[in-house]
N, C-alpha and C. Protein backbone atom coordinates (compact mmCIF):
# COMPACT_ATOMS: atom_id res chain seq x y z
N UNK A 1 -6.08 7.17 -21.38
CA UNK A 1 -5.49 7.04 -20.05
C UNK A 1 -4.90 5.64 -19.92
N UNK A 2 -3.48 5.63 -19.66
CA UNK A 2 -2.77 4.06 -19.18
C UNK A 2 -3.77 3.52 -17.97
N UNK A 3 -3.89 2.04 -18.45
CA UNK A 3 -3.96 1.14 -17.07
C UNK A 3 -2.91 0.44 -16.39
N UNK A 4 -2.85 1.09 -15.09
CA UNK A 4 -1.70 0.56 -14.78
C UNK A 4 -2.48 -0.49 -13.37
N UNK A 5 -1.53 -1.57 -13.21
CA UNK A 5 -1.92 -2.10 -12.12
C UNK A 5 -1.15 -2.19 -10.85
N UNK A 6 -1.24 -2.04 -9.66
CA UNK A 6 -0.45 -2.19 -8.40
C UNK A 6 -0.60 -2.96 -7.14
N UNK A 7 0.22 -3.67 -6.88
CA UNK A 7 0.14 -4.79 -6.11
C UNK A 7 0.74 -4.59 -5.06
N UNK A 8 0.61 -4.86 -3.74
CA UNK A 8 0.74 -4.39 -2.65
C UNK A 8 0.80 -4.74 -1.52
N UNK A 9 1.49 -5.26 -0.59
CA UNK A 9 1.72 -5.79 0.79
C UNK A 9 2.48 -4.88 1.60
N UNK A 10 1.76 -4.89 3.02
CA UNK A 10 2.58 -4.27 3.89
C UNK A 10 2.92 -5.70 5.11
N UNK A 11 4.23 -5.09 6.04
CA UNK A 11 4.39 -6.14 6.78
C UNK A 11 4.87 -5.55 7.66
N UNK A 12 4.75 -5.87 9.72
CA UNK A 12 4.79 -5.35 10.20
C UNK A 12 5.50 -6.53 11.53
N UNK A 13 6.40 -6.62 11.86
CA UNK A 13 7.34 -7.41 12.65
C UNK A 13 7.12 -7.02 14.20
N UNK A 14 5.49 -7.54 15.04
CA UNK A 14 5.34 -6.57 16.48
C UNK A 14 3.59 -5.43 15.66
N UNK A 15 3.47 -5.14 16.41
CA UNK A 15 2.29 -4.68 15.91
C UNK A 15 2.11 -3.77 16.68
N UNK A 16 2.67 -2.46 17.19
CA UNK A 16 4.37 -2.30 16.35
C UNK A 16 5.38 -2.86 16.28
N UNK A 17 6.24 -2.26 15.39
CA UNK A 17 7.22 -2.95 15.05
C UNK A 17 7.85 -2.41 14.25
N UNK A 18 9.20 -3.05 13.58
CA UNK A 18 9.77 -2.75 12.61
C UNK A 18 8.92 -3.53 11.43
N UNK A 19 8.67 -2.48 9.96
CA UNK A 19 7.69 -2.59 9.55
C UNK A 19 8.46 -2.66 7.70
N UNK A 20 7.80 -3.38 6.97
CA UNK A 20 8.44 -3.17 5.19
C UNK A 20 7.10 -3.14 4.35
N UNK A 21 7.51 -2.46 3.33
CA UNK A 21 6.50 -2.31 2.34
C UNK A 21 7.28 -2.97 1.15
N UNK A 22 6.11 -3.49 0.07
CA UNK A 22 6.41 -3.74 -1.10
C UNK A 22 4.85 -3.27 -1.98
N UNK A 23 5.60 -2.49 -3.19
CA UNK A 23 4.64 -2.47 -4.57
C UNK A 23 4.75 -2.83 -5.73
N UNK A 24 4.02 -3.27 -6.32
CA UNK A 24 4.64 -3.43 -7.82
C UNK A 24 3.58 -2.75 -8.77
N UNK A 25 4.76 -2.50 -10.00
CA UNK A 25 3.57 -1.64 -10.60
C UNK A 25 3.78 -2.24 -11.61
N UNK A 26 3.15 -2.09 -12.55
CA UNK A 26 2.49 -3.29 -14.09
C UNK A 26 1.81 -2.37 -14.88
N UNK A 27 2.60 -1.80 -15.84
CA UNK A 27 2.15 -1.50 -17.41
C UNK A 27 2.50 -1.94 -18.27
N UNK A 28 1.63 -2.72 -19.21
CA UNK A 28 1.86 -3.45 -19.99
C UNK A 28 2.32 -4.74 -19.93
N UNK A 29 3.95 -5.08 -20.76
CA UNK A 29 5.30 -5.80 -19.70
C UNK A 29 5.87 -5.11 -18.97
N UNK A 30 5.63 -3.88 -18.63
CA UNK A 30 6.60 -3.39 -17.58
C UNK A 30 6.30 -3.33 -16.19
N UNK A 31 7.67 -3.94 -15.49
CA UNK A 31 7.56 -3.77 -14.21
C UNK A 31 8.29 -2.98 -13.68
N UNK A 32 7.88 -2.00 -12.17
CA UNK A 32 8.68 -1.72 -11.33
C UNK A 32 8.50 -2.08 -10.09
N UNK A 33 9.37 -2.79 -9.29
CA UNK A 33 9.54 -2.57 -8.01
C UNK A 33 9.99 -1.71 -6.57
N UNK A 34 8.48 -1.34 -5.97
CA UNK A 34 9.14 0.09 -5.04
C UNK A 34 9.46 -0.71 -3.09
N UNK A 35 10.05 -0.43 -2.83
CA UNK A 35 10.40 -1.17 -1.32
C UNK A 35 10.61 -0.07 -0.48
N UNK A 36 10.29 -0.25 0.59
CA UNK A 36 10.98 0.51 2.22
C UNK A 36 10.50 -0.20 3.12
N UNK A 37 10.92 0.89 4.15
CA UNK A 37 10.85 0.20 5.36
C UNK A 37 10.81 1.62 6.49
N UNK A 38 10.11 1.02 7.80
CA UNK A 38 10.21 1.99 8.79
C UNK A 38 10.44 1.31 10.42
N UNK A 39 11.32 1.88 11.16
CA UNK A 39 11.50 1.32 12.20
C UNK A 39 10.66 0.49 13.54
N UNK A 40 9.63 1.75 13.16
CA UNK A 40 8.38 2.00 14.41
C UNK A 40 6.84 2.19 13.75
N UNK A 41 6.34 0.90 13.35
CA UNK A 41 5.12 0.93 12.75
C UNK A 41 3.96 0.39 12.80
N UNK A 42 3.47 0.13 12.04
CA UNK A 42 1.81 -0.97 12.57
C UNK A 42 1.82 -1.58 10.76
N UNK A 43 1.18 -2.89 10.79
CA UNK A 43 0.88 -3.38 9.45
C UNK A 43 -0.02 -2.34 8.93
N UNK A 44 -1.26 -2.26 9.31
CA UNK A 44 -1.89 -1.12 8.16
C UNK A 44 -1.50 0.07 7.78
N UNK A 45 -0.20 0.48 8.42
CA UNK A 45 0.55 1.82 7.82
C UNK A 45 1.56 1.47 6.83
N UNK A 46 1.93 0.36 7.26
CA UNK A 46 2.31 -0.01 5.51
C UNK A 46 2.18 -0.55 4.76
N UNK A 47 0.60 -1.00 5.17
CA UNK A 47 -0.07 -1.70 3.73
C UNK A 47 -0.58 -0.55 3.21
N UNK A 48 -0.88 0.22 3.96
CA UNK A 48 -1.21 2.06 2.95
C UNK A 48 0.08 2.73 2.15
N UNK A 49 1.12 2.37 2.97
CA UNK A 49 2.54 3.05 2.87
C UNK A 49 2.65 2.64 1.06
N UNK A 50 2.30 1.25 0.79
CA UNK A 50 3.05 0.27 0.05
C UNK A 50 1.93 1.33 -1.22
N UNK A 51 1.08 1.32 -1.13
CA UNK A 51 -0.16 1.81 -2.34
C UNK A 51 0.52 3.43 -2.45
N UNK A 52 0.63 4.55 -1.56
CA UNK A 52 0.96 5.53 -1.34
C UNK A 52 2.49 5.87 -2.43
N UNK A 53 3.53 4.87 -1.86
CA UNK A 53 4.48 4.77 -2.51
C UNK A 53 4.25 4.34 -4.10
N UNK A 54 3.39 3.47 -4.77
CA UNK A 54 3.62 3.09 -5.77
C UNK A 54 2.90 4.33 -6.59
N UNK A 55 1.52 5.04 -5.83
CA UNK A 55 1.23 5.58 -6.85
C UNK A 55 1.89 7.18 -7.22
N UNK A 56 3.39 7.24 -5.84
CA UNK A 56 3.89 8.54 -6.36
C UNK A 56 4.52 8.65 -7.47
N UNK A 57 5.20 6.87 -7.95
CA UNK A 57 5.92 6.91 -9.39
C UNK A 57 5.43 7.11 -10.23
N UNK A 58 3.68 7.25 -10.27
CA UNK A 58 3.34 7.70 -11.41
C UNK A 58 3.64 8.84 -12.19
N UNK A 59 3.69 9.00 -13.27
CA UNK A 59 4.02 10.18 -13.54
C UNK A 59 3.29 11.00 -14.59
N UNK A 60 1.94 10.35 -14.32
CA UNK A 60 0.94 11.32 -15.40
C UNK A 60 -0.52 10.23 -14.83
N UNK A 61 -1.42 11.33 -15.12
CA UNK A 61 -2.95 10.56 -14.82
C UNK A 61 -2.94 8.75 -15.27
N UNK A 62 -3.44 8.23 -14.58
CA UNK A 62 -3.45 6.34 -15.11
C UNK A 62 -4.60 6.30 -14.19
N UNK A 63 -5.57 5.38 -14.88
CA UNK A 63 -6.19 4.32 -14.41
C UNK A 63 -5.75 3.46 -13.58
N UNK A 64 -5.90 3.32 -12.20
CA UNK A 64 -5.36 2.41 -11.48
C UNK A 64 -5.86 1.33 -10.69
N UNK A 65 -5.74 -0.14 -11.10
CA UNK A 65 -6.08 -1.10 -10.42
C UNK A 65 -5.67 -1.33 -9.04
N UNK A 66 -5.72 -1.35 -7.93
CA UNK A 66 -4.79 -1.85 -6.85
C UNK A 66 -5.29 -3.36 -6.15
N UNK A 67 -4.56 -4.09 -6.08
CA UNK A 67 -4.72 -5.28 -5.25
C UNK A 67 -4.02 -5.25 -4.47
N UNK A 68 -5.16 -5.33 -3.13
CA UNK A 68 -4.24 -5.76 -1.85
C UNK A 68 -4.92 -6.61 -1.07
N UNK A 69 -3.94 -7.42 -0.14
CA UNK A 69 -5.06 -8.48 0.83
C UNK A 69 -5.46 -7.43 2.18
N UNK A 70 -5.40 -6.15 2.10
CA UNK A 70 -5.73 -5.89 3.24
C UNK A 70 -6.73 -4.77 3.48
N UNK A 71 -8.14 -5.63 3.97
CA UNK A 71 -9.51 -5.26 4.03
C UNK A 71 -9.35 -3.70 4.13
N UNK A 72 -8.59 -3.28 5.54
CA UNK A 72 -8.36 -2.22 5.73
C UNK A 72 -8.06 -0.93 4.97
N UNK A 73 -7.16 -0.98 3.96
CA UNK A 73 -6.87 -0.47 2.75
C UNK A 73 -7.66 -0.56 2.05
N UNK A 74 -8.29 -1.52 1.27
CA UNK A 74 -9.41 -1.83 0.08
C UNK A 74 -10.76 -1.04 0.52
N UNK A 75 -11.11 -1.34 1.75
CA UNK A 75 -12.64 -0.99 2.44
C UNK A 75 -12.32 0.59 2.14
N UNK A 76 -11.22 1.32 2.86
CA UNK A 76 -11.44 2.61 3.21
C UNK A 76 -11.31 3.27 1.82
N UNK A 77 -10.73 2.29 0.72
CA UNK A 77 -10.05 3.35 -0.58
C UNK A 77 -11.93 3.33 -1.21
N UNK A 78 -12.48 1.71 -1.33
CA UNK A 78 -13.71 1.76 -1.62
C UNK A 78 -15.11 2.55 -0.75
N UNK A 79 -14.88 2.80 -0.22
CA UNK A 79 -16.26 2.74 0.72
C UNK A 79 -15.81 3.94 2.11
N UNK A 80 -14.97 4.35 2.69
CA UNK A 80 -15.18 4.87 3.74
C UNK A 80 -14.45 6.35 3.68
N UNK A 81 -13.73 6.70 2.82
CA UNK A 81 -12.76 7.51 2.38
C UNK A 81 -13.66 8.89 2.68
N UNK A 82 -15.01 8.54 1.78
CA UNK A 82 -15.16 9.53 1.33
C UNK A 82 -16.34 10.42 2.75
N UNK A 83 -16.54 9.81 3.77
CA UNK A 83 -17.13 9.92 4.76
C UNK A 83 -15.87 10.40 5.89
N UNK A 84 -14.90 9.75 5.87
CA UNK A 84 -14.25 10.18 6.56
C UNK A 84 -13.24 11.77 6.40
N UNK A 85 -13.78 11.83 5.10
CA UNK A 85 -12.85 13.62 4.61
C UNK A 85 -14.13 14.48 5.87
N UNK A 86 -15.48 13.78 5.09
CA UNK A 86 -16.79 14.60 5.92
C UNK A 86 -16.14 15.02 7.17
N UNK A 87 -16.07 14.03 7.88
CA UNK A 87 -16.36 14.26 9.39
C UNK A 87 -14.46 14.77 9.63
N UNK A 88 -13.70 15.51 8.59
CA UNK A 88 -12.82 15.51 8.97
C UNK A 88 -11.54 14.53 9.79
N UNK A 89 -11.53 13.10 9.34
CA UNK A 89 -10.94 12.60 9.81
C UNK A 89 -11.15 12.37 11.34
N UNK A 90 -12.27 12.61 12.04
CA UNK A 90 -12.72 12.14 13.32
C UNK A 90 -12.31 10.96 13.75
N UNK A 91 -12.00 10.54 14.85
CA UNK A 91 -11.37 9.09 15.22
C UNK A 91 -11.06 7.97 14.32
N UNK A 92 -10.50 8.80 13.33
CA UNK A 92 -9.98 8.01 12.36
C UNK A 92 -8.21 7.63 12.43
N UNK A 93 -7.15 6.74 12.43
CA UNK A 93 -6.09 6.27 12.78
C UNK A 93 -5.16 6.76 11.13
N UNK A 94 -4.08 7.02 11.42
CA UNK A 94 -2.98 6.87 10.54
C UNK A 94 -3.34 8.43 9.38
N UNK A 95 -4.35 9.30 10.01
CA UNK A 95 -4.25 10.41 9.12
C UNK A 95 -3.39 11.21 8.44
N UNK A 96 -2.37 10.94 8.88
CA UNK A 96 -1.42 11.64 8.05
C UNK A 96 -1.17 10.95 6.94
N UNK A 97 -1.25 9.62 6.81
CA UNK A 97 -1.08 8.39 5.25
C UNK A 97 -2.29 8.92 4.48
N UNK A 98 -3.20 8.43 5.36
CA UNK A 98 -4.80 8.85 4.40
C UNK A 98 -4.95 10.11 3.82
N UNK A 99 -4.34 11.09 3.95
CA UNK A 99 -3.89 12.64 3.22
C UNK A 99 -3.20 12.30 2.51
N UNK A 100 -2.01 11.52 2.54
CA UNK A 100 -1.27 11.92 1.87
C UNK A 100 -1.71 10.80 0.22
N UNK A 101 -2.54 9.70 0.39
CA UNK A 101 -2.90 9.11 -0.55
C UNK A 101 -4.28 10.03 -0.72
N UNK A 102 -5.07 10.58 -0.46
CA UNK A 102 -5.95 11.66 -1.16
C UNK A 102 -4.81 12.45 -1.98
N UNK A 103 -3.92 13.26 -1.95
CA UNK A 103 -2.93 14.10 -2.68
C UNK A 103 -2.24 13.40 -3.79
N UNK A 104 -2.00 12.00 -3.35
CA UNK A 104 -1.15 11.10 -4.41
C UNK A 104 -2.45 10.57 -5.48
N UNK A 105 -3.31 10.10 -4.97
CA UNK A 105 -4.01 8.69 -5.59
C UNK A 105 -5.41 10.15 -6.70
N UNK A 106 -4.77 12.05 -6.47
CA UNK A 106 -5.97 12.88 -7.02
C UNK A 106 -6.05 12.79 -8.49
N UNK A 107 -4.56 12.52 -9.17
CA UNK A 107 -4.92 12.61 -10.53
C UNK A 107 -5.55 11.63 -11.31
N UNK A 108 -5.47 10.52 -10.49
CA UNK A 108 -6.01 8.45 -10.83
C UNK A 108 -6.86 8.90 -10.79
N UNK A 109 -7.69 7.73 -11.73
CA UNK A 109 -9.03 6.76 -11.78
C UNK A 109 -8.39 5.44 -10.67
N UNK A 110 -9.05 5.33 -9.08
CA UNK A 110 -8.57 4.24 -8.64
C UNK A 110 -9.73 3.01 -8.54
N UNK A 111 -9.06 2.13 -8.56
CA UNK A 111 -9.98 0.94 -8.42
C UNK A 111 -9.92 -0.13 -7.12
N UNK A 112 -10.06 -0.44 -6.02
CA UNK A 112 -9.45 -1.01 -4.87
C UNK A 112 -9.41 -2.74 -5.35
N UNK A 113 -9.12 -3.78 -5.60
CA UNK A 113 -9.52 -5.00 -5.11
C UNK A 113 -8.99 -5.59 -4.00
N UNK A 114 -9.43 -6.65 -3.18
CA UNK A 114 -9.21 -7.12 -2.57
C UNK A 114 -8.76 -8.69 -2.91
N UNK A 115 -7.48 -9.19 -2.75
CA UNK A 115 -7.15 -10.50 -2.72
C UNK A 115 -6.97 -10.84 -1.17
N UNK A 116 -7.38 -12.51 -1.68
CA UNK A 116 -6.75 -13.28 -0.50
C UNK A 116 -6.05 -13.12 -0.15
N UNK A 117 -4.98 -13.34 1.51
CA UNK A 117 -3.30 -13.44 1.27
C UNK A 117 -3.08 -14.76 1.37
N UNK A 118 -1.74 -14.90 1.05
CA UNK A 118 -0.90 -16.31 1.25
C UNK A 118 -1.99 -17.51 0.59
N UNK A 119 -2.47 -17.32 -0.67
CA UNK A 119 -3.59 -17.87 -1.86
C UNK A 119 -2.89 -18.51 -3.04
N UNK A 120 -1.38 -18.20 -3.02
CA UNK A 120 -0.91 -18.31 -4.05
C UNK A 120 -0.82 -17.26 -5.24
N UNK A 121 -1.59 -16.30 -4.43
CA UNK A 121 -1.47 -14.87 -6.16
C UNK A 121 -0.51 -14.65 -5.83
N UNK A 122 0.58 -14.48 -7.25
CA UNK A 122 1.98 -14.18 -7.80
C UNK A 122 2.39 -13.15 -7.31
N UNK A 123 1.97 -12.56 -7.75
CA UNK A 123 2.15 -10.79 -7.17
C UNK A 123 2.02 -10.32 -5.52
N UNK A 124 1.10 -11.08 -5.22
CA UNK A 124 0.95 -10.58 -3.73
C UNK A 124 2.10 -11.56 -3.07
N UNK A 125 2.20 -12.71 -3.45
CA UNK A 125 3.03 -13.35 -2.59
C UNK A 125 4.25 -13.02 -2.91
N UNK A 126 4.71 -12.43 -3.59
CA UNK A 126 6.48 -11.46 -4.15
C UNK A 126 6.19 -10.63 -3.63
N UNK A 127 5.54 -9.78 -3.33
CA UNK A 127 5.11 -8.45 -2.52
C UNK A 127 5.12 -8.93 -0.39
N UNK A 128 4.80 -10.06 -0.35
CA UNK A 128 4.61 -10.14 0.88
C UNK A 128 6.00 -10.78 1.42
N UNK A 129 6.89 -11.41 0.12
CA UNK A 129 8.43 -11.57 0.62
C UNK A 129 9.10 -10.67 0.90
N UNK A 130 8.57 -9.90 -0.30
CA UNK A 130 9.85 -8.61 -0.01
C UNK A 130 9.40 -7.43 1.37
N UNK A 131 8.13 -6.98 1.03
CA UNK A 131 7.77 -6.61 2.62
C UNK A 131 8.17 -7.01 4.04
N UNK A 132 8.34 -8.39 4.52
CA UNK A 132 8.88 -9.21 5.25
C UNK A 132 10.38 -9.53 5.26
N UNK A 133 11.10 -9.07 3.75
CA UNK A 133 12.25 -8.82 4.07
C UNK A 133 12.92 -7.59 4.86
N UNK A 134 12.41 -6.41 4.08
CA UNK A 134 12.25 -4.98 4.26
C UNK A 134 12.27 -4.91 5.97
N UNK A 135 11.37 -5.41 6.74
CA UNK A 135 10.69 -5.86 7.82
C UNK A 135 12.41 -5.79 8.76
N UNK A 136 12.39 -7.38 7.97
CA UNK A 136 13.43 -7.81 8.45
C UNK A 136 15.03 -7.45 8.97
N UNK A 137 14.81 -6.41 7.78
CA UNK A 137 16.57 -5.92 7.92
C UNK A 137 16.34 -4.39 8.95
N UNK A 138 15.38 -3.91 8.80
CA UNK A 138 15.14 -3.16 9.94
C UNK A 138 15.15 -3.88 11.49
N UNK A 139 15.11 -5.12 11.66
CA UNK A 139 14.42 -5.22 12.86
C UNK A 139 16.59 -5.65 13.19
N UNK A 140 17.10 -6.29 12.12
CA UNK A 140 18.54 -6.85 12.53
C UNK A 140 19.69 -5.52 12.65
N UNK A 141 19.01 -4.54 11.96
CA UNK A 141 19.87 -3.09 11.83
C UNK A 141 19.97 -2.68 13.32
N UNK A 142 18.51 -2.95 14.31
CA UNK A 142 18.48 -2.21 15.47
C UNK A 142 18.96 -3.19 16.62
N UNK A 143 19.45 -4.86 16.17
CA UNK A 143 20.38 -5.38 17.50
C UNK A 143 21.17 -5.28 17.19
């Protein structure tokens, strides 16, 4: 099974807001970079958005590392996921993402970590430009 690794920032301009994702994915030397953006959002929908998106490029079972700085994402992929299928998603927020990364993230081995943000890690801080760009051109598209 490949190890692949994925790096991940979401960014959210208003809380809501106009909102950007960035992922990167890392096999081997190879990189890809995945980006969007959504008009009307919250940061933790696209710090999920950003993981969601990277792991649809997969294209066969991988081992997957993910780093992200955001507790929210890391906690629920580690630790709460699997309580919250229980109780059916009970007052739980953004269910339609959290399905749709159960469907994406089924054929992985996933691994959550958690980084600092704005620490200086390489990856997260290229991930949190381009998210914030993403962000950005949505928010100048709509004056």
């Amino acid at each position: 099974m490949k190890k692949v690794y994925l790096f991940s920032d979401g960014s959210s301009l208003g809380n809501p807001g106009p909102g950007g994702y960035c992922a990167i994915l890392r096999y081997k030397s190879s990189e890809k970079i995945i980006k969007g953006s959504e008009p009307q959002t919250t940061n933790n929908r696209m710090e999920l958005k950003a993981v969601i998106e990277g792991l649809k490029r997969l294209k066969e079972p991988c081992e997957v590392v993910i780093y992200s700085d955001s507790n929210y994402v890391v906690k629920a992929i580690n630790e709460w996921l699997e309580g919250w299928i229980k109780k059916d998603f009970k007052n739980v927020k953004n269910i339609d993402l959290w399905k749709e990364y159960i469907k994406v993230s089924e054929p992985h081995k996933i691994e959550a970590v958690w980084i600092r943000g704005h620490s200086g890690h390489k990856e997260n801080e290229l991930c949190d430009k381009i998210a914030k760009s993403e962000a950005e051109k949505v928010r100048k598209s709509e004056s």
